[in-house]
C-alpha atoms as a PDB file:
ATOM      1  CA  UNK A   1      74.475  44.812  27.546  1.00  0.00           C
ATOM      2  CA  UNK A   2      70.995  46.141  28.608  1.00  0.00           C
ATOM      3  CA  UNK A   3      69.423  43.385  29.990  1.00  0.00           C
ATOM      4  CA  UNK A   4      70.597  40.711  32.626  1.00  0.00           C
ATOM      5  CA  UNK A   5      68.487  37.344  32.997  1.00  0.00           C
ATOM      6  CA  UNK A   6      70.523  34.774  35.074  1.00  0.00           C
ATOM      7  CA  UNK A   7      69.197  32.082  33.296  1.00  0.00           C
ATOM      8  CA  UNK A   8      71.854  32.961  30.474  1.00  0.00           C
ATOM      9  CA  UNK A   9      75.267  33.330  30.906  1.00  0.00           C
ATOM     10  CA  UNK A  10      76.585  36.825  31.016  1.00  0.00           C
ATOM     11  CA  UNK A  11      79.257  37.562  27.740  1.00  0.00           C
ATOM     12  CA  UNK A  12      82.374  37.606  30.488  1.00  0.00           C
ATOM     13  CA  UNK A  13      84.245  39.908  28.559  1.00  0.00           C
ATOM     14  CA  UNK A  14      80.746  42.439  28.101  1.00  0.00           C
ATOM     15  CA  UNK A  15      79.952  42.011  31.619  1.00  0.00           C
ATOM     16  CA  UNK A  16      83.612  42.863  33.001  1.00  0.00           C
ATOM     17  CA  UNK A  17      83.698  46.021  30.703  1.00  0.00           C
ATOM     18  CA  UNK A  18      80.491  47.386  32.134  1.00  0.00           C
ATOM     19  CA  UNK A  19      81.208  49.331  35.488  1.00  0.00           C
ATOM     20  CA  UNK A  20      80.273  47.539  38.902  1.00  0.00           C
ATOM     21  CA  UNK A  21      77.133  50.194  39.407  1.00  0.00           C
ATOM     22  CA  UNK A  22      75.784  49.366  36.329  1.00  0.00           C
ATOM     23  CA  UNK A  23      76.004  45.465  36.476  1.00  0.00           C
ATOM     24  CA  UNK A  24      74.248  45.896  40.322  1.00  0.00           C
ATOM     25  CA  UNK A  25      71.644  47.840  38.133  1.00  0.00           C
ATOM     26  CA  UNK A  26      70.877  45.506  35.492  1.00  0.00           C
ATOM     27  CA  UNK A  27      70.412  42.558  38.308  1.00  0.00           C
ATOM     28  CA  UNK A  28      68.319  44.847  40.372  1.00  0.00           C
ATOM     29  CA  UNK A  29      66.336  45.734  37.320  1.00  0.00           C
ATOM     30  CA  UNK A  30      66.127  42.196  36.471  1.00  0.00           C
ATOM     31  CA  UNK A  31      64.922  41.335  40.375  1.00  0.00           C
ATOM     32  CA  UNK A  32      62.444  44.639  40.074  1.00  0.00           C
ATOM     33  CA  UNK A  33      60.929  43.242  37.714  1.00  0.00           C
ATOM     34  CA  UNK A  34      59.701  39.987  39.760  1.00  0.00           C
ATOM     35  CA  UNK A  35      57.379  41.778  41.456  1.00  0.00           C
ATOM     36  CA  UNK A  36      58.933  40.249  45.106  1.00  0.00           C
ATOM     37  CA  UNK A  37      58.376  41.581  47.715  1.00  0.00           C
ATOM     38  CA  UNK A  38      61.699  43.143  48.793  1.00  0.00           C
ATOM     39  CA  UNK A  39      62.879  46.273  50.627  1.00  0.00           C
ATOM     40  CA  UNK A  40      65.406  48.244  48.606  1.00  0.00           C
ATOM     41  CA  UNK A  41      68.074  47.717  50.673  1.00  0.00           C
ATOM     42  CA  UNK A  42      67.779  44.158  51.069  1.00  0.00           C
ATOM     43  CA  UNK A  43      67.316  44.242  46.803  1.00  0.00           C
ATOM     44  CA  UNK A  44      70.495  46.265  46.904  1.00  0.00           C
ATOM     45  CA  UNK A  45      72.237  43.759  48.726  1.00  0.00           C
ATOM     46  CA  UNK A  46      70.687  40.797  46.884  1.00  0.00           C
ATOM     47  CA  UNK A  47      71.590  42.210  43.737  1.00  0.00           C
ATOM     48  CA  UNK A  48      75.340  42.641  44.439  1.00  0.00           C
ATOM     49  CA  UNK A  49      76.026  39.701  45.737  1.00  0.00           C
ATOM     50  CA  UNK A  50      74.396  38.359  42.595  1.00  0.00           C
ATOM     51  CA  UNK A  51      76.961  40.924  40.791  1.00  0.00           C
ATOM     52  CA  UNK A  52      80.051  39.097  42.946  1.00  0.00           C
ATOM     53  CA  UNK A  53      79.201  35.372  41.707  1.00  0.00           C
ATOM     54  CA  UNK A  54      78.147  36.491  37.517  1.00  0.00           C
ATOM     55  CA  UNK A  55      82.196  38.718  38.352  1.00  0.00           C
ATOM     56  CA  UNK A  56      83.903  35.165  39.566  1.00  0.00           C
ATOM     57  CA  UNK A  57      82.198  33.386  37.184  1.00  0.00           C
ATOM     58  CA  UNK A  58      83.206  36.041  34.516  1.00  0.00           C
ATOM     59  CA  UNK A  59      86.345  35.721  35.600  1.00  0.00           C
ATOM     60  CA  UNK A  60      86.575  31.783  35.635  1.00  0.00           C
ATOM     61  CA  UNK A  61      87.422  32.201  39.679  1.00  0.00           C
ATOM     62  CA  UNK A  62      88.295  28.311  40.296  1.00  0.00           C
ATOM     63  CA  UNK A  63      85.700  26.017  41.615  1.00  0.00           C
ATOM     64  CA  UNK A  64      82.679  28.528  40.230  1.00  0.00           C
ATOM     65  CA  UNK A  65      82.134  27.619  36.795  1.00  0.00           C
ATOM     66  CA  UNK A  66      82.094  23.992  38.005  1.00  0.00           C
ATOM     67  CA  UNK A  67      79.696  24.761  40.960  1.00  0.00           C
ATOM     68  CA  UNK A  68      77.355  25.889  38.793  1.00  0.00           C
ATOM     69  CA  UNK A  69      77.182  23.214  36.289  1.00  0.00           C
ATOM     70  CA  UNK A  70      77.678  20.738  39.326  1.00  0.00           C
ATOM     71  CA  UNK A  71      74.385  22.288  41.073  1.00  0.00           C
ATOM     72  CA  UNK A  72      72.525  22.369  37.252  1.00  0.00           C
ATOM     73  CA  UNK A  73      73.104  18.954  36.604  1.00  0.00           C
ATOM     74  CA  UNK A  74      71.762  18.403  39.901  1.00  0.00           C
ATOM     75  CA  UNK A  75      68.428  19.875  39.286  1.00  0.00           C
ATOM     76  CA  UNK A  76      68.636  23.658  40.122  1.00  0.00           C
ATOM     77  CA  UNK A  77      68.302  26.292  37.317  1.00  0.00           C
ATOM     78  CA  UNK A  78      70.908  28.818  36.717  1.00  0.00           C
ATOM     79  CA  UNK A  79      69.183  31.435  38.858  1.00  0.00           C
ATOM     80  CA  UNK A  80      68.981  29.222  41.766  1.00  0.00           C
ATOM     81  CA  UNK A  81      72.473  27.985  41.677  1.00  0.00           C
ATOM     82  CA  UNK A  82      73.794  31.354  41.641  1.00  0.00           C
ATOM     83  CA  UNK A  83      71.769  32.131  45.155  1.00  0.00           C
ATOM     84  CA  UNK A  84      73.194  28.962  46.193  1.00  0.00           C
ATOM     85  CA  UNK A  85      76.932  30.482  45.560  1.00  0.00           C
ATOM     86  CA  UNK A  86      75.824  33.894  46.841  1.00  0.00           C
ATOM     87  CA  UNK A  87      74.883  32.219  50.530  1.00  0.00           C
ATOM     88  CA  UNK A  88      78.067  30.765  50.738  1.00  0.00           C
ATOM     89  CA  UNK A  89      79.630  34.005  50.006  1.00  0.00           C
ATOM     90  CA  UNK A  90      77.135  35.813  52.117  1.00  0.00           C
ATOM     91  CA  UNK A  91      78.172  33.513  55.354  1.00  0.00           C
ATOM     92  CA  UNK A  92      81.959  34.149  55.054  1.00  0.00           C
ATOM     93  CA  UNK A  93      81.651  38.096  54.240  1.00  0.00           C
ATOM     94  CA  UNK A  94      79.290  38.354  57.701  1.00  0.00           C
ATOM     95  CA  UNK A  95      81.969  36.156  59.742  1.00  0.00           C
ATOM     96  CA  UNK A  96      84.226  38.680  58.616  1.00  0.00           C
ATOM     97  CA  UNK A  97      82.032  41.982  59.076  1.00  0.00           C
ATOM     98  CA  UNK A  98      81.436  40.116  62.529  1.00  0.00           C
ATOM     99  CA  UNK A  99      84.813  39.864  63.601  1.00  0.00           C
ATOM    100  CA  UNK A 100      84.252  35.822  63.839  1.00  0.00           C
ATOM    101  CA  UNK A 101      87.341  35.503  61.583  1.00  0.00           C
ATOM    102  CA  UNK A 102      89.883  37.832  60.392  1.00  0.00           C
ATOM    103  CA  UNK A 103      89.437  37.243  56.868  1.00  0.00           C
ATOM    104  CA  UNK A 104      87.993  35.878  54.091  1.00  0.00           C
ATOM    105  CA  UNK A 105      89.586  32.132  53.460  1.00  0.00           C
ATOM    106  CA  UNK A 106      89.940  31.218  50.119  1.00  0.00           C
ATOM    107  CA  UNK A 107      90.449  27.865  51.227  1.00  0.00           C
ATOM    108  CA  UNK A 108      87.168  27.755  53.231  1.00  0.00           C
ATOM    109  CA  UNK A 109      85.058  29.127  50.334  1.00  0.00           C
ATOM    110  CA  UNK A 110      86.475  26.181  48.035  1.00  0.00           C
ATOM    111  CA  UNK A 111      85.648  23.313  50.639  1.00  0.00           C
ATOM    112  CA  UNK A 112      81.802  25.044  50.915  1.00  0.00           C
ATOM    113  CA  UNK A 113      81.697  24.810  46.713  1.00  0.00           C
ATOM    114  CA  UNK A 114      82.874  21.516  46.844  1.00  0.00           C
ATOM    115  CA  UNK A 115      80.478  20.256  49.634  1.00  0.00           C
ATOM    116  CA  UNK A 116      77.679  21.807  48.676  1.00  0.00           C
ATOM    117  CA  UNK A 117      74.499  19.959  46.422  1.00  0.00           C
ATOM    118  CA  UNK A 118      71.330  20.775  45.356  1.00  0.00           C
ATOM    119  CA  UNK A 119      70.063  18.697  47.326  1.00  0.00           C
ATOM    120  CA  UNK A 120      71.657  20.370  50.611  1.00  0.00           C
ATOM    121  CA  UNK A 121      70.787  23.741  49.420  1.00  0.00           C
ATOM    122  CA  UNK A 122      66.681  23.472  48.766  1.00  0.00           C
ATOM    123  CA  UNK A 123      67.386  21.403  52.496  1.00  0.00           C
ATOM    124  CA  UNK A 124      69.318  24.578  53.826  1.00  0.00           C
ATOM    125  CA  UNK A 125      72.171  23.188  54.754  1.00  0.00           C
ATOM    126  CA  UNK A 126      74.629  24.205  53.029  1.00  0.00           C
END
């Protein structure tokens, strides 16, 4: 795999044979290539936590495959939906870094998949 475009769905068992620096690399390159605006470190950031939802999907993590088709069917592209997973990721990993919980909740995570819409996410509240 050279190329990552999160409009397609990675090959799960190509992506989970390529090592974790390379798969940040291929979404930063794809990001890069945008033209954002974006300070590296925030692009660094942006791009793994890309990295962690393509891994669960890859990895058929339980409630992700379905989010995603859930949030498509709902009007958001692939790209989109995947942000949408990444926030809800994002929130629990800074309660944690934050010391507002002890750890990350499974359980938590699943109730935020199932709650959350497309609607509710271009809204921001998800």
């Amino acid at each position: 795999m050279d190329k990552y475009n999160p409009e397609q769905p990675v090959n799960s068992k190509h992506w989970l044979a390529l090592d974790e620096a390379i798969r940040i690399e291929l979404v930063r390159d794809f990001h890069s290539e945008l033209g954002l605006e974006m300070a590296d470190d925030a692009l660094s950031l942006h791009s793994t936590i890309h990295v962690l939802v393509e891994n669960q999907l890859a990895m058929g993590v339980e409630f992700i495959p379905e989010t995603i088709a859930k949030l498509t069917r709902q009007g958001l592209n692939r790209h989109e939906a995947i942000h949408a997973i990444g926030a809800l990721i994002s929130e629990d990993i800074f309660d944690v870094l934050n010391g507002n919980t002890e750890e990350f909740s499974q359980k938590k995570y699943r109730r935020k998949l199932e709650k959350i819409t497309a609607k509710r996410w271009l809204k921001g509240q998800y």
